[in-house]
Protein backbone atom coordinates (compact mmCIF):
# COMPACT_ATOMS: atom_id res chain seq x y z
CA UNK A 1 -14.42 -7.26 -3.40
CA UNK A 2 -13.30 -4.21 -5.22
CA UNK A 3 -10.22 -2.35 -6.60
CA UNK A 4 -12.23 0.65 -4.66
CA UNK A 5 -11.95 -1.03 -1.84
CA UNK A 6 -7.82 -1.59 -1.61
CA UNK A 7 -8.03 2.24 -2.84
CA UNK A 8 -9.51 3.19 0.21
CA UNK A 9 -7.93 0.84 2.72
CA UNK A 10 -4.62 2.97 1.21
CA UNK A 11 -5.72 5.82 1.89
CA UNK A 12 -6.88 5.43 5.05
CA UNK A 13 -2.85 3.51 5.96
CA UNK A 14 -1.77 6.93 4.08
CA UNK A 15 -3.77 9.17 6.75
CA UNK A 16 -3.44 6.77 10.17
CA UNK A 17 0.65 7.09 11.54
CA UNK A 18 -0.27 3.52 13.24
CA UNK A 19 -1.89 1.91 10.92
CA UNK A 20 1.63 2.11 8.91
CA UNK A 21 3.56 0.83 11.65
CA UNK A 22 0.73 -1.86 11.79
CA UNK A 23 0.91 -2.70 7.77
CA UNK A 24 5.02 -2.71 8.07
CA UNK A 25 4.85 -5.30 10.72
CA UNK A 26 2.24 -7.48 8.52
CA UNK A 27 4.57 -6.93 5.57
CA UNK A 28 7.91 -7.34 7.05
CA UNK A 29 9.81 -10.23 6.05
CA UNK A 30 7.16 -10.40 2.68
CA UNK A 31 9.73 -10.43 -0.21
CA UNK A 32 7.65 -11.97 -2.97
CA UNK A 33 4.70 -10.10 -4.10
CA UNK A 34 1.98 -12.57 -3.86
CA UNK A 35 3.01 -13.41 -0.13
CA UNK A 36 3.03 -9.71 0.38
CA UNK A 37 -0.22 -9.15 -1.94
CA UNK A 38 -1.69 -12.38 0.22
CA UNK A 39 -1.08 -10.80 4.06
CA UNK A 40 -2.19 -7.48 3.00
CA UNK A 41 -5.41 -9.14 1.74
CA UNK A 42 -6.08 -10.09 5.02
CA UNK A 43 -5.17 -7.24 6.50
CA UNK A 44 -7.84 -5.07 4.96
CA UNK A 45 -10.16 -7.78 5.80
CA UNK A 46 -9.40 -7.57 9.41
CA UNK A 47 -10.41 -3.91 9.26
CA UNK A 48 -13.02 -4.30 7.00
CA UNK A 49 -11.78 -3.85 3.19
CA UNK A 50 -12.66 -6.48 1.09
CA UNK A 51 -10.21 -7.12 -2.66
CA UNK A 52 -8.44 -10.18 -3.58
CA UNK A 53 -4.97 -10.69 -4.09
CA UNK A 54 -4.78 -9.91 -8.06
CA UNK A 55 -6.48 -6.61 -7.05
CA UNK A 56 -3.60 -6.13 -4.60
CA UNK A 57 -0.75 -6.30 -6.89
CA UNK A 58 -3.07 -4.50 -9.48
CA UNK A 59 -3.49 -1.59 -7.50
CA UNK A 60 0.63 -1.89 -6.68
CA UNK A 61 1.26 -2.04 -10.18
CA UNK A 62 -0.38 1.28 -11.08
CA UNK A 63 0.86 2.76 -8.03
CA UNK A 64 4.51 1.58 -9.44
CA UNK A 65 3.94 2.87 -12.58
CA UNK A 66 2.60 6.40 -11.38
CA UNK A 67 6.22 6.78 -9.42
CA UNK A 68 8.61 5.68 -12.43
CA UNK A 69 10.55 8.37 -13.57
CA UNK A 70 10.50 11.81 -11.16
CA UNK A 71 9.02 11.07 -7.83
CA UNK A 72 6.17 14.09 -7.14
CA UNK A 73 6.81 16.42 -3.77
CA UNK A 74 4.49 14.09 -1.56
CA UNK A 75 6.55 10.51 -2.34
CA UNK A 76 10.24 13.11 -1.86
CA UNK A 77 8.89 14.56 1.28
CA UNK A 78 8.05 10.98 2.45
CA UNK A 79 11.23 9.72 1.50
CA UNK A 80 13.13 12.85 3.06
CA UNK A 81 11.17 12.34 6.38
CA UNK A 82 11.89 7.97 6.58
CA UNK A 83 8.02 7.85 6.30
CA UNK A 84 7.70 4.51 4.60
CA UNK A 85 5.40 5.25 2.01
CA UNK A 86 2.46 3.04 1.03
CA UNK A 87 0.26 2.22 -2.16
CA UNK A 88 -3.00 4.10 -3.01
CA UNK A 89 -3.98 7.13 -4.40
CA UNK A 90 -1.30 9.43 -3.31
CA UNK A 91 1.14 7.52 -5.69
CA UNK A 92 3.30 5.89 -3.26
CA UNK A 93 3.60 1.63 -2.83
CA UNK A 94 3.47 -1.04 -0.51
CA UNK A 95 6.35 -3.92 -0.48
């Protein structure tokens, strides 16, 4: 169980159009983080990422951080296009 590997389970939702509808029906209805944190655990485990919760809502925290203040031209585009935008290296987060 890694940090590295929620890293690249967001990058790959970032990349796959489907696998974000996929991870917006498994997070729908998730208000709290650690019930949101929780079913995106086992997400990735179902397609074969392996982190914990804590490294979850680490990895959202950062992500948060990152977009405070000005949002870059990837998270406006997203927003500007009703992509929902997702966690992980490209600075955007998940619910």
């Amino acid at each position: 169980m890694s940090l590295a590997a929620c890293t690249e389970f967001l990058d790959k939702i970032n990349s796959d159009a489907a696998l974000q509808q996929e991870t917006t029906s498994v997070l729908e209805g998730k208000e709290e983080i650690e019930e949101a944190a929780n079913a995106f655990v086992l997400f990735g485990a179902k397609h074969g990422y392996e982190f914990t919760t804590a490294e979850a809502i680490q990895k959202y925290q950062e992500v948060m951080a990152q977009t405070e203040g000005e949002l870059d031209d990837e998270v406006l585009e997203q927003v500007a296009g009703g992509r929902r935008a997702y966690c992980g290296s490209s600075s955007s987060g998940y619910k």
